[in-house]
C-alpha atoms as a PDB file:
ATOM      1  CA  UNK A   1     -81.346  24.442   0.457  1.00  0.00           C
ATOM      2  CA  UNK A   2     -81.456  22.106  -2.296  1.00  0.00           C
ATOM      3  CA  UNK A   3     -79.067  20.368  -3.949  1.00  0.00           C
ATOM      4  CA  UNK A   4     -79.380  20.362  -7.710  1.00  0.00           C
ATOM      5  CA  UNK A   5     -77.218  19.468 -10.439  1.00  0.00           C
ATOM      6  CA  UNK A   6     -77.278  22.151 -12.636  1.00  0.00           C
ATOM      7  CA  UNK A   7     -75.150  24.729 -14.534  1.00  0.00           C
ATOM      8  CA  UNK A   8     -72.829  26.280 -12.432  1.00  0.00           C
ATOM      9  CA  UNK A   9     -73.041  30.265 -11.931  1.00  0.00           C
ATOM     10  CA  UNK A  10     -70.994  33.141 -10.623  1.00  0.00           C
ATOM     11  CA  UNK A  11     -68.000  32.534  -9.272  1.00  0.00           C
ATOM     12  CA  UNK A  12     -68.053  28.399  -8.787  1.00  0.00           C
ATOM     13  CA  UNK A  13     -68.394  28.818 -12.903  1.00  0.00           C
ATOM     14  CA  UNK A  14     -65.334  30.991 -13.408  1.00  0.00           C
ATOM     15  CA  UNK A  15     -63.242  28.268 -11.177  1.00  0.00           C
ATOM     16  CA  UNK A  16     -64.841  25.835 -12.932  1.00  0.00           C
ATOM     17  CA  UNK A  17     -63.264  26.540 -16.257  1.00  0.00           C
ATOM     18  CA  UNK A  18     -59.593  27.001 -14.487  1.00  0.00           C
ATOM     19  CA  UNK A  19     -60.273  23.715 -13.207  1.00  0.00           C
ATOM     20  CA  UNK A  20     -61.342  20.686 -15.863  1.00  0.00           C
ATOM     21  CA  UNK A  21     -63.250  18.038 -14.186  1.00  0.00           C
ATOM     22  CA  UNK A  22     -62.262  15.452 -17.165  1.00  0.00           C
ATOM     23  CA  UNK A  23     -59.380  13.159 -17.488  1.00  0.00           C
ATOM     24  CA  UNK A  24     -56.272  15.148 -16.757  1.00  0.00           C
ATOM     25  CA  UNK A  25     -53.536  12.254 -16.731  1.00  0.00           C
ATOM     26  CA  UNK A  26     -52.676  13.252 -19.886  1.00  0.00           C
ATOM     27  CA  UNK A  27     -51.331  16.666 -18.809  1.00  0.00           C
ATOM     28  CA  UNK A  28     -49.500  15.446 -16.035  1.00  0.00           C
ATOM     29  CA  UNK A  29     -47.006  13.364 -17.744  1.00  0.00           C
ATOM     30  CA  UNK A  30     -44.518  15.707 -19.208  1.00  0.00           C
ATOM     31  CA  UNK A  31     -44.087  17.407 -15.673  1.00  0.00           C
ATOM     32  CA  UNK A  32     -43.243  14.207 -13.558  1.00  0.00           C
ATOM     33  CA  UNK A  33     -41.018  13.124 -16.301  1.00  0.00           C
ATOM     34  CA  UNK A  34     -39.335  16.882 -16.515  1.00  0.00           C
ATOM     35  CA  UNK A  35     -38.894  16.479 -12.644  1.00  0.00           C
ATOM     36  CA  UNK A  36     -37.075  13.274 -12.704  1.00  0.00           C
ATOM     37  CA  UNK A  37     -35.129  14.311 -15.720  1.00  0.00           C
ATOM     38  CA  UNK A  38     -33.908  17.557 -13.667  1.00  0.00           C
ATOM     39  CA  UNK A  39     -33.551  15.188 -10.797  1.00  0.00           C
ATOM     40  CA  UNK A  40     -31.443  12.001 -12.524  1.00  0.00           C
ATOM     41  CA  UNK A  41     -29.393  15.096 -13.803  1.00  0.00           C
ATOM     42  CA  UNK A  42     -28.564  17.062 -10.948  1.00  0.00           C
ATOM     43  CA  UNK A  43     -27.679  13.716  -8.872  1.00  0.00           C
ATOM     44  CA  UNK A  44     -25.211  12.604 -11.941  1.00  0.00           C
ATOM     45  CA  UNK A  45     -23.552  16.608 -11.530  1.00  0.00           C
ATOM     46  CA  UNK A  46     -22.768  16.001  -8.010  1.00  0.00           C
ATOM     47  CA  UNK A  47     -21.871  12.759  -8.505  1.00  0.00           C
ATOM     48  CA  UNK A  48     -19.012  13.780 -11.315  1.00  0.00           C
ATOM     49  CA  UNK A  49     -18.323  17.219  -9.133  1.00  0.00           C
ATOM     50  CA  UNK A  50     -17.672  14.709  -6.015  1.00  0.00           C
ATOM     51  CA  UNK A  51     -15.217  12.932  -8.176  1.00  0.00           C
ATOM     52  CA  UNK A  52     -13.067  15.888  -9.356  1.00  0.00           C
ATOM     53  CA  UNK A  53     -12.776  16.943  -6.300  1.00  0.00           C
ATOM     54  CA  UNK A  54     -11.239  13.521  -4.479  1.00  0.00           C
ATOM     55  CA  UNK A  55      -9.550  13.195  -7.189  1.00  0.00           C
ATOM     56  CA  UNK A  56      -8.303  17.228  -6.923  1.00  0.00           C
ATOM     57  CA  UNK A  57      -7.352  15.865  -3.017  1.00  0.00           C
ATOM     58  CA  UNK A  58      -5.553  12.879  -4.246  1.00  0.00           C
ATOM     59  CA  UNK A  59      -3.562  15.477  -6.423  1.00  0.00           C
ATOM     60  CA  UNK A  60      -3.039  18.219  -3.551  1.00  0.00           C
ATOM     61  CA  UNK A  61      -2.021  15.231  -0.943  1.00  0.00           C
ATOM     62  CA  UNK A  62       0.583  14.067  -3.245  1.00  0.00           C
ATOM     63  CA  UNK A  63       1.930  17.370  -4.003  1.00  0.00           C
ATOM     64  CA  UNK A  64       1.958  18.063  -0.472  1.00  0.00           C
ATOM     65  CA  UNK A  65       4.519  15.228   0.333  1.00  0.00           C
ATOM     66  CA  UNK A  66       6.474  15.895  -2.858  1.00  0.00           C
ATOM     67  CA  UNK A  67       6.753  19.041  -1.567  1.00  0.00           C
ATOM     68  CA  UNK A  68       7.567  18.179   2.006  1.00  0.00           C
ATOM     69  CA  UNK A  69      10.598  15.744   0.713  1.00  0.00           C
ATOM     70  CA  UNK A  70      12.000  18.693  -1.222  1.00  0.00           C
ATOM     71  CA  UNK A  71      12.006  20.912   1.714  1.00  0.00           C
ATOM     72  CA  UNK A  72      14.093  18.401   3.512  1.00  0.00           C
ATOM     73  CA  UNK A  73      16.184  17.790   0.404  1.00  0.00           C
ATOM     74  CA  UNK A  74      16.623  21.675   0.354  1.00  0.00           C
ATOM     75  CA  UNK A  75      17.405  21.845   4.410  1.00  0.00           C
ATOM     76  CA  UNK A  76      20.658  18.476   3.798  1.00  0.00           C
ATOM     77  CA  UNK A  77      22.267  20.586   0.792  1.00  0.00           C
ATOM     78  CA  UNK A  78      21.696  24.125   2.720  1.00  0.00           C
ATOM     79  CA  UNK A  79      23.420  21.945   5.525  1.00  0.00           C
ATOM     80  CA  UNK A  80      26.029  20.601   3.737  1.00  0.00           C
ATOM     81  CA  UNK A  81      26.802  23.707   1.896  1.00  0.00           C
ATOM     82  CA  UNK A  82      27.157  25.685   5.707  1.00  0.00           C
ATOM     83  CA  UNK A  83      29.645  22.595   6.820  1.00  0.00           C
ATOM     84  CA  UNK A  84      31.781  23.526   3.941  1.00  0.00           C
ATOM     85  CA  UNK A  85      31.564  27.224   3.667  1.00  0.00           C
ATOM     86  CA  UNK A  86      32.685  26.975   7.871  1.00  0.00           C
ATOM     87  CA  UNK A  87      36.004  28.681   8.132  1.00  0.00           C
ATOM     88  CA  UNK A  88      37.556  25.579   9.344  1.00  0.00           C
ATOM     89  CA  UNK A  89      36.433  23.315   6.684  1.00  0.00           C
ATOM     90  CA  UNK A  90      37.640  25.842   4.549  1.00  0.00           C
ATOM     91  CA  UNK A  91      41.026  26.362   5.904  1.00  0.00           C
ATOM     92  CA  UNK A  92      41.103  22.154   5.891  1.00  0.00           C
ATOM     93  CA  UNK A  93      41.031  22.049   2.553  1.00  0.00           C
ATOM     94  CA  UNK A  94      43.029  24.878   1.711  1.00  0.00           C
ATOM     95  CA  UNK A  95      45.623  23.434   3.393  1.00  0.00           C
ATOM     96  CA  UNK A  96      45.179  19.801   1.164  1.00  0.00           C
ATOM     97  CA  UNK A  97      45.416  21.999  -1.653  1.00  0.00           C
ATOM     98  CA  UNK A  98      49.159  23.470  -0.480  1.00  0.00           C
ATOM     99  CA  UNK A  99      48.176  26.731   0.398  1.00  0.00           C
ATOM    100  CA  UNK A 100      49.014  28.672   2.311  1.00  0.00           C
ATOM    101  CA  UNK A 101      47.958  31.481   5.056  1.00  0.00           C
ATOM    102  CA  UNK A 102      48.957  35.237   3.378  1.00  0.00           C
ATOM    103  CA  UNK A 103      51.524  37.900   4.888  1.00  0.00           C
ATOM    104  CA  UNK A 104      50.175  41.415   5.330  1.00  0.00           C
ATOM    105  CA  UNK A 105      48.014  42.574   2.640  1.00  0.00           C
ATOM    106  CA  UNK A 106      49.033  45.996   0.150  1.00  0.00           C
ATOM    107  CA  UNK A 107      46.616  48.141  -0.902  1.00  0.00           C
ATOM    108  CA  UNK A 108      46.637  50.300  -3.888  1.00  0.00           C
ATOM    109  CA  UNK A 109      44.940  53.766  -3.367  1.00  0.00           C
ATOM    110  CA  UNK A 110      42.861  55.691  -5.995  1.00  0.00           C
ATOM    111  CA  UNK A 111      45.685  57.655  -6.776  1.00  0.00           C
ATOM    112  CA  UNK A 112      47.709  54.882  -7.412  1.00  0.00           C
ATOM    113  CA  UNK A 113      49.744  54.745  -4.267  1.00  0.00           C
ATOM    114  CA  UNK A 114      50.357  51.780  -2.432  1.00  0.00           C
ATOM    115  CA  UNK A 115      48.956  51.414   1.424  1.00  0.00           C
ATOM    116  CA  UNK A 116      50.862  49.161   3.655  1.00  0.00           C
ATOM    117  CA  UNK A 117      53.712  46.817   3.182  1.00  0.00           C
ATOM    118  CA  UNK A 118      53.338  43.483   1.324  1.00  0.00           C
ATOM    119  CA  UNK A 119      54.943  40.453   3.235  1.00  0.00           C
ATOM    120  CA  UNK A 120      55.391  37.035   1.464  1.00  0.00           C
ATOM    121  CA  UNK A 121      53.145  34.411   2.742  1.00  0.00           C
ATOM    122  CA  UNK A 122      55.178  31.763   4.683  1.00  0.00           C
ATOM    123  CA  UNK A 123      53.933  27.918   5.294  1.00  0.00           C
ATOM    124  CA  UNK A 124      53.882  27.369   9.037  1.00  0.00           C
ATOM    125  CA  UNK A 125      55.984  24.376  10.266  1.00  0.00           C
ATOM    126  CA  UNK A 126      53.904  21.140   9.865  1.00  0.00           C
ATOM    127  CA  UNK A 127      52.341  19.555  12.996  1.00  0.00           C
ATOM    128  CA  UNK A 128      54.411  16.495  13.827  1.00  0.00           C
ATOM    129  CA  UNK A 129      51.859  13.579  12.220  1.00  0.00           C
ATOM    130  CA  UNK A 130      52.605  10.054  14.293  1.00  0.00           C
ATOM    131  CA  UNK A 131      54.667   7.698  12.474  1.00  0.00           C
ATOM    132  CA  UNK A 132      53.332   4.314  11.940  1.00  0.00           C
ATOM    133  CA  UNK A 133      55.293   1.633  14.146  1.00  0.00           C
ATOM    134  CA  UNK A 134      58.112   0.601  12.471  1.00  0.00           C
ATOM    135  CA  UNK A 135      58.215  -2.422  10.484  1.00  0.00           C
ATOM    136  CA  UNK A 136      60.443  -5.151  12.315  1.00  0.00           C
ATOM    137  CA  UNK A 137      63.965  -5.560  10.381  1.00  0.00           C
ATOM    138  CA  UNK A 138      64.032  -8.714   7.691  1.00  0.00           C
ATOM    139  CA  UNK A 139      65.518 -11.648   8.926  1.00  0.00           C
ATOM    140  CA  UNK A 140      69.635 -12.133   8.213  1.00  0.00           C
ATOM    141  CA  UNK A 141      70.516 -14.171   5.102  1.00  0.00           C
ATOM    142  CA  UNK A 142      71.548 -18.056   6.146  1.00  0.00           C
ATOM    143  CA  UNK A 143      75.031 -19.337   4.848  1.00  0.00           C
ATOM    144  CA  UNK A 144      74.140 -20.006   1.027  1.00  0.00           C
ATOM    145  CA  UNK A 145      71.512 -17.003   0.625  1.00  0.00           C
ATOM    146  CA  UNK A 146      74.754 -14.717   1.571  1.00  0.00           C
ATOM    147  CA  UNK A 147      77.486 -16.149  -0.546  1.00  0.00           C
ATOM    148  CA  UNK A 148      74.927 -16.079  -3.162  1.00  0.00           C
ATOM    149  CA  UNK A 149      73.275 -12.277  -2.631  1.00  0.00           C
ATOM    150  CA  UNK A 150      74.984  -9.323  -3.725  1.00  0.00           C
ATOM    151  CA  UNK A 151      74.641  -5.833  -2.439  1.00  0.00           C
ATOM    152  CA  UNK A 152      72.134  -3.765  -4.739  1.00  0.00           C
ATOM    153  CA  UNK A 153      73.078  -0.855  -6.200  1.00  0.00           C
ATOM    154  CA  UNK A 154      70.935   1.866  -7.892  1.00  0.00           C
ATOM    155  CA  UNK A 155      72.269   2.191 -11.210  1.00  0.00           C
ATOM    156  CA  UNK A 156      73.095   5.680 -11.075  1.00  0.00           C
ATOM    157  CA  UNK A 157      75.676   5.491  -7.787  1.00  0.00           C
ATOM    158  CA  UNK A 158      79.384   3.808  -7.606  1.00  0.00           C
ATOM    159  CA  UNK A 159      79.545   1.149  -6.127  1.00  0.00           C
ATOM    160  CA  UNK A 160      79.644   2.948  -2.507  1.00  0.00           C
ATOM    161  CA  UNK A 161      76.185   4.153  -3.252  1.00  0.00           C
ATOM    162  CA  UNK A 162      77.026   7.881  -3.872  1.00  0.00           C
ATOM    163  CA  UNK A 163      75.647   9.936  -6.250  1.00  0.00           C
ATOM    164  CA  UNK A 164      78.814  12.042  -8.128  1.00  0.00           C
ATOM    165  CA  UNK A 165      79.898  15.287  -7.538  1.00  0.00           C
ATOM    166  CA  UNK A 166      77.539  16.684 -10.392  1.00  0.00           C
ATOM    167  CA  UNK A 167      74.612  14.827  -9.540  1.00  0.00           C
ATOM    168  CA  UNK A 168      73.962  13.463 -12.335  1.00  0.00           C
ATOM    169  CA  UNK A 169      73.594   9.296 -12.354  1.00  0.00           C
ATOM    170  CA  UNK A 170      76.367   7.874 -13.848  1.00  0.00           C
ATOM    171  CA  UNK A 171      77.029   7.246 -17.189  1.00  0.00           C
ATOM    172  CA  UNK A 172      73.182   9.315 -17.901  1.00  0.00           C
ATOM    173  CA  UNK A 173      73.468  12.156 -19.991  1.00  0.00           C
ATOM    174  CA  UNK A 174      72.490  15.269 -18.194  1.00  0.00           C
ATOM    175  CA  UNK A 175      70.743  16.482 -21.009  1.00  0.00           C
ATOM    176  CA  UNK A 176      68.157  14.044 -21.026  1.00  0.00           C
ATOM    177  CA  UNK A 177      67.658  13.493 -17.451  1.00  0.00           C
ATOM    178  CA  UNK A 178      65.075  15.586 -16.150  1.00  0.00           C
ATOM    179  CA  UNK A 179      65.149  17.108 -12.474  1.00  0.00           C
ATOM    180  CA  UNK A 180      65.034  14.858  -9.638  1.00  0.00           C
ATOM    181  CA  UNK A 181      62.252  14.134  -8.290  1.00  0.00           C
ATOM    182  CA  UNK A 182      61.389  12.877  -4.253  1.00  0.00           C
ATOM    183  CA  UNK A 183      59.780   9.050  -3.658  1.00  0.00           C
ATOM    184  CA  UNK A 184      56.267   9.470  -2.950  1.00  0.00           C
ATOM    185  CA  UNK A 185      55.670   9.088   0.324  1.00  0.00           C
ATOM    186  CA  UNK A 186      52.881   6.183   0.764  1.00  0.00           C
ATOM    187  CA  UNK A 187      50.050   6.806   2.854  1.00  0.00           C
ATOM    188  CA  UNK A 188      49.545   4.623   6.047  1.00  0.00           C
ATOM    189  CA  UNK A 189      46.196   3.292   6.036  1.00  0.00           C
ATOM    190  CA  UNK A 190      44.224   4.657   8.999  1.00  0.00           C
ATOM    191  CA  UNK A 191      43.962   2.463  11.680  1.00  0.00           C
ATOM    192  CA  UNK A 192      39.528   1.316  13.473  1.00  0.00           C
ATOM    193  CA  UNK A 193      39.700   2.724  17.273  1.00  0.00           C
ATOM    194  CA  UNK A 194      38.449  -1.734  18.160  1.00  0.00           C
END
């Protein structure tokens, strides 16, 4: 077996024409720079993707605690709305207000006829409240502070401090005083259990 250089033949010629033995470097340059291209690109997409989507967590954790401070916002209200829908809150305040607890209810049936017997609702007798202590009396006037004081009298009693048989203040004209009216009563500031 010799080894010559000669013209190839057959099959080693066919390959040899798929396959240049020159300077290929030439040819090679557009792919490497098409694969770092597709590369440089697909690392900047997941870099931007990766950002939307912290940034998409950020968003979701923040909505998450907005929505967990509603919720509890939503639970105080729904609780204060059951303390005063109770039926002795209710009947509390009804009773600041000056109502009253109705009588027996009347009904009026389809036809028209009244059911049952309507009773007038009555207030019940007030719980006896404790009175505040009582204030101790003012101290007597001294020799010249009672020569000098004189009894006061409201200007619409005699002088013995009764009203007269009309009940009208004197020397008022009844028709321009209005009804009378009750003092208010002044409130007596709650007293700390210390």
């Amino acid at each position: 077996m010799s080894t010559a250089k000669g013209p190839l033949k057959g099959r080693a010629a066919r390959l040899g024409r798929l396959m240049p033995s020159g300077p290929s470097s030439a040819a090679r340059t557009p792919f490497v720079l098409l694969v770092v291209v597709l590369l440089g690109g697909g690392l900047i997409t997941l870099l931007l993707l990766n950002s939307a989507l912290n940034q998409g967590s950020f968003q979701l954790n923040e909505l998450k605690n907005k929505t967990t401070e509603l919720t509890d916002e939503e639970q105080a209200l729904q609780r204060d709305v059951d303390d005063y829908a109770a039926p002795d809150a209710l009947e509390r305040r009804a009773r600041e207000l000056g109502m009253v607890p109705g009588g027996s209810p009347a009904f009026l049936g389809p036809d028209g006829k009244v059911l049952g017997e309507p009773s007038v609702a009555t207030a019940p007798k007030p719980s006896p409240t404790p009175s505040a202590t009582p204030k101790s009396a003012p101290p007597a006037p001294t020799g010249s502070q009672a020569a000098s004081s004189k009894p006061s009298v409201d200007p619409g009693t005699d002088a013995a401090g009764t009203l007269p048989a009309d009940g009208s203040p004197t020397g008022a004209d009844p028709a321009r005083t209005g009804p009378a009216t009750a003092p208010a009563e002044t409130p007596t500031p709650p007293t700390s259990g210390r």
